[in-house]
N, C-alpha and C. Protein backbone atom coordinates (compact mmCIF):
# COMPACT_ATOMS: atom_id res chain seq x y z
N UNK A 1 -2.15 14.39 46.01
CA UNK A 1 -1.98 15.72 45.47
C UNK A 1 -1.14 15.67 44.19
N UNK A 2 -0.52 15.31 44.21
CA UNK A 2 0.90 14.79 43.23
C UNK A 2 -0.30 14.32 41.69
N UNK A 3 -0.60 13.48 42.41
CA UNK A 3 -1.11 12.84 40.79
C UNK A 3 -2.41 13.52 40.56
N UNK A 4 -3.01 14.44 41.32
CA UNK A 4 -3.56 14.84 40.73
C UNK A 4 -3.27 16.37 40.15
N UNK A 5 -1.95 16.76 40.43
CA UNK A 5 -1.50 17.73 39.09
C UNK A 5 -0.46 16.76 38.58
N UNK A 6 -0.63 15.60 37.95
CA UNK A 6 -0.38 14.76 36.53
C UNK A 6 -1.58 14.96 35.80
N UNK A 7 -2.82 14.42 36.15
CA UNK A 7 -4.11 14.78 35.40
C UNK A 7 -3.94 16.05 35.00
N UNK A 8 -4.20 16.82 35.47
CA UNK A 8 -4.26 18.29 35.48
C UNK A 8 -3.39 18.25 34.21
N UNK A 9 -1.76 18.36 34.05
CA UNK A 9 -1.01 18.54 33.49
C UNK A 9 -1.19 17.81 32.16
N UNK A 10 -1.37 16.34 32.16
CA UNK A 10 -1.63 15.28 30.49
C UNK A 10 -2.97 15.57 30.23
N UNK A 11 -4.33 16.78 30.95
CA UNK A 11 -5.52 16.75 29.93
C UNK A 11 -5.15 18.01 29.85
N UNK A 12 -4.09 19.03 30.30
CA UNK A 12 -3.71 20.59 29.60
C UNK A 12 -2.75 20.15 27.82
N UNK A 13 -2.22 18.81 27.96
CA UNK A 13 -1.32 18.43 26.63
C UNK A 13 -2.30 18.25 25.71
N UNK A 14 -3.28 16.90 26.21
CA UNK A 14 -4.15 16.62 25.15
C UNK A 14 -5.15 17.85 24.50
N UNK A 15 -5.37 18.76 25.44
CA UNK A 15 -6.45 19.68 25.07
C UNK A 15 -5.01 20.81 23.96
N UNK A 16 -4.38 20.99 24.26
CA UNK A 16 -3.25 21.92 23.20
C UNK A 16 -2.90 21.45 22.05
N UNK A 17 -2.65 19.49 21.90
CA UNK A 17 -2.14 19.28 20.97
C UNK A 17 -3.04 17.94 20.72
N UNK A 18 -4.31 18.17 19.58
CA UNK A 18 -5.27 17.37 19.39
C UNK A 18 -4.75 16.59 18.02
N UNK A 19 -4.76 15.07 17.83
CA UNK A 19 -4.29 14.72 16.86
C UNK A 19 -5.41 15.12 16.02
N UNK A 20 -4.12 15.11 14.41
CA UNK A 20 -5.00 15.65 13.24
C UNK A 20 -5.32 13.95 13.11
N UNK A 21 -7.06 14.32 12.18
CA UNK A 21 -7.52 13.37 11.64
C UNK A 21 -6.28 12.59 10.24
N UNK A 22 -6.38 11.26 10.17
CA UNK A 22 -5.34 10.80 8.79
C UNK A 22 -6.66 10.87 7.60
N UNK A 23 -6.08 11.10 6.49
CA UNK A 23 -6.70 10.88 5.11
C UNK A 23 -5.89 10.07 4.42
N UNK A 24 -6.57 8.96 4.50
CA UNK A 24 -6.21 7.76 2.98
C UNK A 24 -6.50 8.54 1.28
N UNK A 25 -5.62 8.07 0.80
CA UNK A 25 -5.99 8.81 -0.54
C UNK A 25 -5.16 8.00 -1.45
N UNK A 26 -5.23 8.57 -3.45
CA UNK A 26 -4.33 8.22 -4.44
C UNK A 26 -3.58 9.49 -4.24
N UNK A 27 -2.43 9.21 -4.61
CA UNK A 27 -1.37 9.88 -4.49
C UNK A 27 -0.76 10.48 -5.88
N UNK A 28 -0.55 10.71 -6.73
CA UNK A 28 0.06 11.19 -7.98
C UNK A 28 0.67 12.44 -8.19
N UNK A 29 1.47 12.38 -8.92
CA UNK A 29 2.34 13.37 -9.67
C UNK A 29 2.28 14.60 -10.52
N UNK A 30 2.81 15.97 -10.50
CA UNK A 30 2.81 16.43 -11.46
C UNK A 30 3.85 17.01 -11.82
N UNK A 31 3.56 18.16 -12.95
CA UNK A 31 4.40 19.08 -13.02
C UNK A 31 4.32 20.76 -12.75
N UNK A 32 4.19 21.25 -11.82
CA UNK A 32 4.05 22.17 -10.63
C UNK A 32 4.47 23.33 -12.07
N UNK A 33 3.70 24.45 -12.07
CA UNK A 33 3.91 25.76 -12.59
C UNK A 33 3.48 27.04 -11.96
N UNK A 34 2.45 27.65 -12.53
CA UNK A 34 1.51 28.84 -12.20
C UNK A 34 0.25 28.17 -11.57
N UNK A 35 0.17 27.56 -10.10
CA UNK A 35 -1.07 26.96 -10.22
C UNK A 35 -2.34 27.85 -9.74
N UNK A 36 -3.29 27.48 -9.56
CA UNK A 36 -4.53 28.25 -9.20
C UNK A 36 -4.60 28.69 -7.46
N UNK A 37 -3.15 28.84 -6.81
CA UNK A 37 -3.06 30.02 -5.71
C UNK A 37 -1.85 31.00 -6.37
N UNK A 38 -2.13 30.89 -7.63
CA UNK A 38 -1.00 31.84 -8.27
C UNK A 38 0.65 32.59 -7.80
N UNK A 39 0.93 30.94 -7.75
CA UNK A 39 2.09 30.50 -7.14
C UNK A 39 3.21 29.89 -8.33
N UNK A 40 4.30 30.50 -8.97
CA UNK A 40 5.43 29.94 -9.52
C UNK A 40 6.05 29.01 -8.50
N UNK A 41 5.79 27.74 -9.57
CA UNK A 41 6.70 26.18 -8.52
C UNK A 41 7.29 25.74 -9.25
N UNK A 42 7.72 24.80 -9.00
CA UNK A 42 9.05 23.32 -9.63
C UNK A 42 8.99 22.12 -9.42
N UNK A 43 9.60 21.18 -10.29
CA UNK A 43 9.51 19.99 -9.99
C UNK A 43 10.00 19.83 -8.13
N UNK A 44 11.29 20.68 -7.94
CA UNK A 44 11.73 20.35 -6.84
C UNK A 44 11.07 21.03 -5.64
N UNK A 45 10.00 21.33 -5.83
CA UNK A 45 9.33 21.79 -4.76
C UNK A 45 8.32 21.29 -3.83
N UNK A 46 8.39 21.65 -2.36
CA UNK A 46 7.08 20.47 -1.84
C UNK A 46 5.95 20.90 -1.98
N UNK A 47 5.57 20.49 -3.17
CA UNK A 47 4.21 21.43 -3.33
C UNK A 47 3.27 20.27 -3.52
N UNK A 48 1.52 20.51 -3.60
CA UNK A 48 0.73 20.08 -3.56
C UNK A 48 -0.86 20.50 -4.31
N UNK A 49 -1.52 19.76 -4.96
CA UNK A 49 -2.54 20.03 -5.34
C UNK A 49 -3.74 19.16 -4.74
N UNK A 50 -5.24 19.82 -3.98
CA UNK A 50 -5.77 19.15 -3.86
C UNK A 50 -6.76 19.00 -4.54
N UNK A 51 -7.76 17.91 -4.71
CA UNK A 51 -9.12 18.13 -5.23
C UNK A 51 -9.73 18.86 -5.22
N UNK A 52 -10.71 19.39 -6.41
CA UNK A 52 -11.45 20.59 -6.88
C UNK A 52 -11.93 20.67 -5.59
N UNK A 53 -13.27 19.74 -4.98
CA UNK A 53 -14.17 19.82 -4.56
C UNK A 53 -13.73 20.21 -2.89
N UNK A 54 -12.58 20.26 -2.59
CA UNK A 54 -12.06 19.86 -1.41
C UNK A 54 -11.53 21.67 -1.21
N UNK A 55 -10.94 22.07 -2.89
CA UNK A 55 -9.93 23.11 -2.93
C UNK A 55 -11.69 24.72 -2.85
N UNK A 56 -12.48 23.96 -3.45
CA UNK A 56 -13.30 24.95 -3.69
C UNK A 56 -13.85 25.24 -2.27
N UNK A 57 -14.01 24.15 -1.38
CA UNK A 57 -14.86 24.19 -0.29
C UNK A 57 -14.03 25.46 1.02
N UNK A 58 -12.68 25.84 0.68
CA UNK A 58 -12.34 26.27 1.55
C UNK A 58 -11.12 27.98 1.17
N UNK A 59 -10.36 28.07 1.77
CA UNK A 59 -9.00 28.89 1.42
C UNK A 59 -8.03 28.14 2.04
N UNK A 60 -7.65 27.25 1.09
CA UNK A 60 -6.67 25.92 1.29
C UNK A 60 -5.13 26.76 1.08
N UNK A 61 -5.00 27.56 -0.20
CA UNK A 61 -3.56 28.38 -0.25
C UNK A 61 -3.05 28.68 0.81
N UNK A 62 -1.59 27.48 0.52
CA UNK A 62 -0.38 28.42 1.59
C UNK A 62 -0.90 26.77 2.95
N UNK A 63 -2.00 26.26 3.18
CA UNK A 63 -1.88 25.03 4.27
C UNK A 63 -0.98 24.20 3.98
N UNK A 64 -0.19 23.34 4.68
CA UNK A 64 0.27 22.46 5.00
C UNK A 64 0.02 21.32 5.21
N UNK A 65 0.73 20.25 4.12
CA UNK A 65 0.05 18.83 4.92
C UNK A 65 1.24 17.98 4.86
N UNK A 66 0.98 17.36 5.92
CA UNK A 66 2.08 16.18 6.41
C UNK A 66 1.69 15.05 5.54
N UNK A 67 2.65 14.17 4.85
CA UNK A 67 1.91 13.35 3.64
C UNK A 67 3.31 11.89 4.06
N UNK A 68 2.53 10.78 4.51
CA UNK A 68 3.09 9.50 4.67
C UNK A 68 2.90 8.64 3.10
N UNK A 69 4.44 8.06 2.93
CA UNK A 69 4.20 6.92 2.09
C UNK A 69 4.84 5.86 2.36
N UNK A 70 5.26 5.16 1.52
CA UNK A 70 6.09 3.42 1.62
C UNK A 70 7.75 3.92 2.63
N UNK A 71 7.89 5.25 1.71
CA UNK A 71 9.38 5.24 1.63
C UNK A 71 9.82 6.41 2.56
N UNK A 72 8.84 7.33 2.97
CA UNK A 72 9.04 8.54 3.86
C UNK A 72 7.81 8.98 4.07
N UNK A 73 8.46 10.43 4.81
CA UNK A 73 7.05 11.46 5.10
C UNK A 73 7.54 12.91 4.48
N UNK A 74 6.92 13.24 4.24
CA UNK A 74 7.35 14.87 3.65
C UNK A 74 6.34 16.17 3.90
N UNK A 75 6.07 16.74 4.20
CA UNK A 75 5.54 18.26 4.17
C UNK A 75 5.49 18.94 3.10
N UNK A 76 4.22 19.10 2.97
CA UNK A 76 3.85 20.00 1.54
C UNK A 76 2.80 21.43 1.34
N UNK A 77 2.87 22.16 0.63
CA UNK A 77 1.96 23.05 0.76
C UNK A 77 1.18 23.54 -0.24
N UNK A 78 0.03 22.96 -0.15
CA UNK A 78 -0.82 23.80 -0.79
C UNK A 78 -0.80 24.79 -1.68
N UNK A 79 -0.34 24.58 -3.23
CA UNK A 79 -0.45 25.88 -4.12
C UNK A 79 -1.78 25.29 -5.19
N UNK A 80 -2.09 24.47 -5.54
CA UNK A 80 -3.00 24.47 -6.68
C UNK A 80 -4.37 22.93 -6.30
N UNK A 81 -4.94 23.20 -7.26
CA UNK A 81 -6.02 22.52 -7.55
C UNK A 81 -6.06 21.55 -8.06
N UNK A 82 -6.63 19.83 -7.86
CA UNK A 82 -6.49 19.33 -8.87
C UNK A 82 -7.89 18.74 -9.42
N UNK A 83 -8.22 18.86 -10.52
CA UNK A 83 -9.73 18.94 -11.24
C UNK A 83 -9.92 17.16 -11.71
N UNK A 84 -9.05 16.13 -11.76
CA UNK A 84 -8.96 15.32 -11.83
C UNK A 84 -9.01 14.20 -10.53
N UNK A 85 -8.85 14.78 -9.25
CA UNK A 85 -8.40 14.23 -8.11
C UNK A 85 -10.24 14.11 -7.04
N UNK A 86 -9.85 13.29 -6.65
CA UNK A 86 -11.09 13.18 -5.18
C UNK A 86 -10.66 13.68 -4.45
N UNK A 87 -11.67 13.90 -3.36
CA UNK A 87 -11.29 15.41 -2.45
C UNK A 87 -10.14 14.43 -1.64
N UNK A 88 -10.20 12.99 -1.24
CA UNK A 88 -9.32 12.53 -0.55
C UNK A 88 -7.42 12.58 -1.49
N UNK A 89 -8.06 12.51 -2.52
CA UNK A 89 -6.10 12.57 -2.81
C UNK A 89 -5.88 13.59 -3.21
N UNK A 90 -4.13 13.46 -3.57
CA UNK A 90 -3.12 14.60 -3.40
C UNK A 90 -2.32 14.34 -5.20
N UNK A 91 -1.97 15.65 -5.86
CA UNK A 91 -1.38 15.52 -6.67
C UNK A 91 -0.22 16.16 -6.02
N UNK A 92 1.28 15.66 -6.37
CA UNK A 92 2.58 16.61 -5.54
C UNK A 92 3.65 16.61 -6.56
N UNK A 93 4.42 17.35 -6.10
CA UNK A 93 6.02 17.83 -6.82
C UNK A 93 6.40 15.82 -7.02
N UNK A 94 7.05 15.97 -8.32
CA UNK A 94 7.80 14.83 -8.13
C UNK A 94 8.87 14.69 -6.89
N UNK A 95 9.17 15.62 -6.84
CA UNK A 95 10.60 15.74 -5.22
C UNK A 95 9.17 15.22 -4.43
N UNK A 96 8.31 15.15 -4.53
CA UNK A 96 7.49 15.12 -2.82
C UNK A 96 6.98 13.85 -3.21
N UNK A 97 6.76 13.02 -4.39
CA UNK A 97 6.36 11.85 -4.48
C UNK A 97 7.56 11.24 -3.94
N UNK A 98 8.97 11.07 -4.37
CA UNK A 98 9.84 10.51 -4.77
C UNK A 98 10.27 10.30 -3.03
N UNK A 99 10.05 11.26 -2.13
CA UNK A 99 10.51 11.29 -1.10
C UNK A 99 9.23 10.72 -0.10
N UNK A 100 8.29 10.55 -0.78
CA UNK A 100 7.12 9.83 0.43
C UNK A 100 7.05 8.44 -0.31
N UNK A 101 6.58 8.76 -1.61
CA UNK A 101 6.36 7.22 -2.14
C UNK A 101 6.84 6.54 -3.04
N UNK A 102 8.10 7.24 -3.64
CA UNK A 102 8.98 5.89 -4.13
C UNK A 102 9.25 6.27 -5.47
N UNK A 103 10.08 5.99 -6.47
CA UNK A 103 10.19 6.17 -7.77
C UNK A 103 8.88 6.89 -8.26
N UNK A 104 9.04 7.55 -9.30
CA UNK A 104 8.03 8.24 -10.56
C UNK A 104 7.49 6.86 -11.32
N UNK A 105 8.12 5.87 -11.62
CA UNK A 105 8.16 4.91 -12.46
C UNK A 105 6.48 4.17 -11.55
N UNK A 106 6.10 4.37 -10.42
CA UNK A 106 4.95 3.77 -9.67
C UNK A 106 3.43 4.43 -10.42
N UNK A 107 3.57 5.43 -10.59
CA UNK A 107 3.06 6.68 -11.41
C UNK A 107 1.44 7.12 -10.04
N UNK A 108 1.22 5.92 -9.54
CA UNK A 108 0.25 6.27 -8.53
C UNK A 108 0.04 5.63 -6.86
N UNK A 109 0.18 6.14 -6.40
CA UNK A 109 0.36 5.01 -4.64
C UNK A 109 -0.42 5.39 -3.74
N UNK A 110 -0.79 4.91 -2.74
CA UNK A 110 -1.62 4.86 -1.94
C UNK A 110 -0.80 5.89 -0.72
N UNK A 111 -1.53 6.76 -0.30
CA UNK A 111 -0.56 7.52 1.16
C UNK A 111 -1.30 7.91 2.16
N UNK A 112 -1.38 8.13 3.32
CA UNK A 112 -2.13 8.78 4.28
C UNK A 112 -1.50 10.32 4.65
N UNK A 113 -2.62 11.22 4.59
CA UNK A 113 -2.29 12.74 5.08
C UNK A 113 -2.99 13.42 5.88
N UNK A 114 -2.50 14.43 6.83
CA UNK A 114 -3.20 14.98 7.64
C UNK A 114 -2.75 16.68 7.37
N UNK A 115 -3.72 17.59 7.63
CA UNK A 115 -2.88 19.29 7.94
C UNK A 115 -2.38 19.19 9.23
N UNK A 116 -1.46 20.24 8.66
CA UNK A 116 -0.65 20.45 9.92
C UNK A 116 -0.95 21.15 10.84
């Protein structure tokens, strides 16, 4: 009886909390302004731009993504577009490079991301 409310209980976890898929991607930098969710940002902000094709396909403004690099993980959100980027990578705040993947001086790095 016992173990079978353990089952019961670890396929009620797995079914609530489904891992997000990871995305490999290039990683790069910008400089965060008025972007195209018509959002005032900053260098020091965790902000994020994704690919056109990725940004067009949906209503990405305001999501969240958890973003792994060499040197940390950081949380970012979704304010703009980037027209230069594949739908797999991320352009971010220098604060959000610097804190996942390492000096500005790298100018591009490899990271894995998922939404939150």
């Amino acid at each position: 009886m016992f173990s079978k409310l353990i089952i019961v209980a670890l396929s009620t976890l797995a079914i609530a909390a489904p891992l997000q898929p990871q995305t490999l991607g290039s990683i790069t930098f910008y400089t965060p302004g008025k972007g195209a969710c018509e959002e005032d940002n900053g260098d020091a902000d965790m902000v994020a731009a994704i690919g056109k094709g990725l940004y067009d396909s949906g209503d990405y403004c305001g999501k969240q993504i958890k973003l792994k690099g060499d040197v940390g993980e950081v949380i970012v959100t979704v304010v703009d577009r980037c027209d230069g980027c594949a739908d797999n990578d991320l352009d971010v705040s220098p604060a959000a490079f610097e804190k996942s993947m390492g000096s500005q001086d790298l100018g591009r790095a490899t990271g894995q991301w998922s939404w939150v």
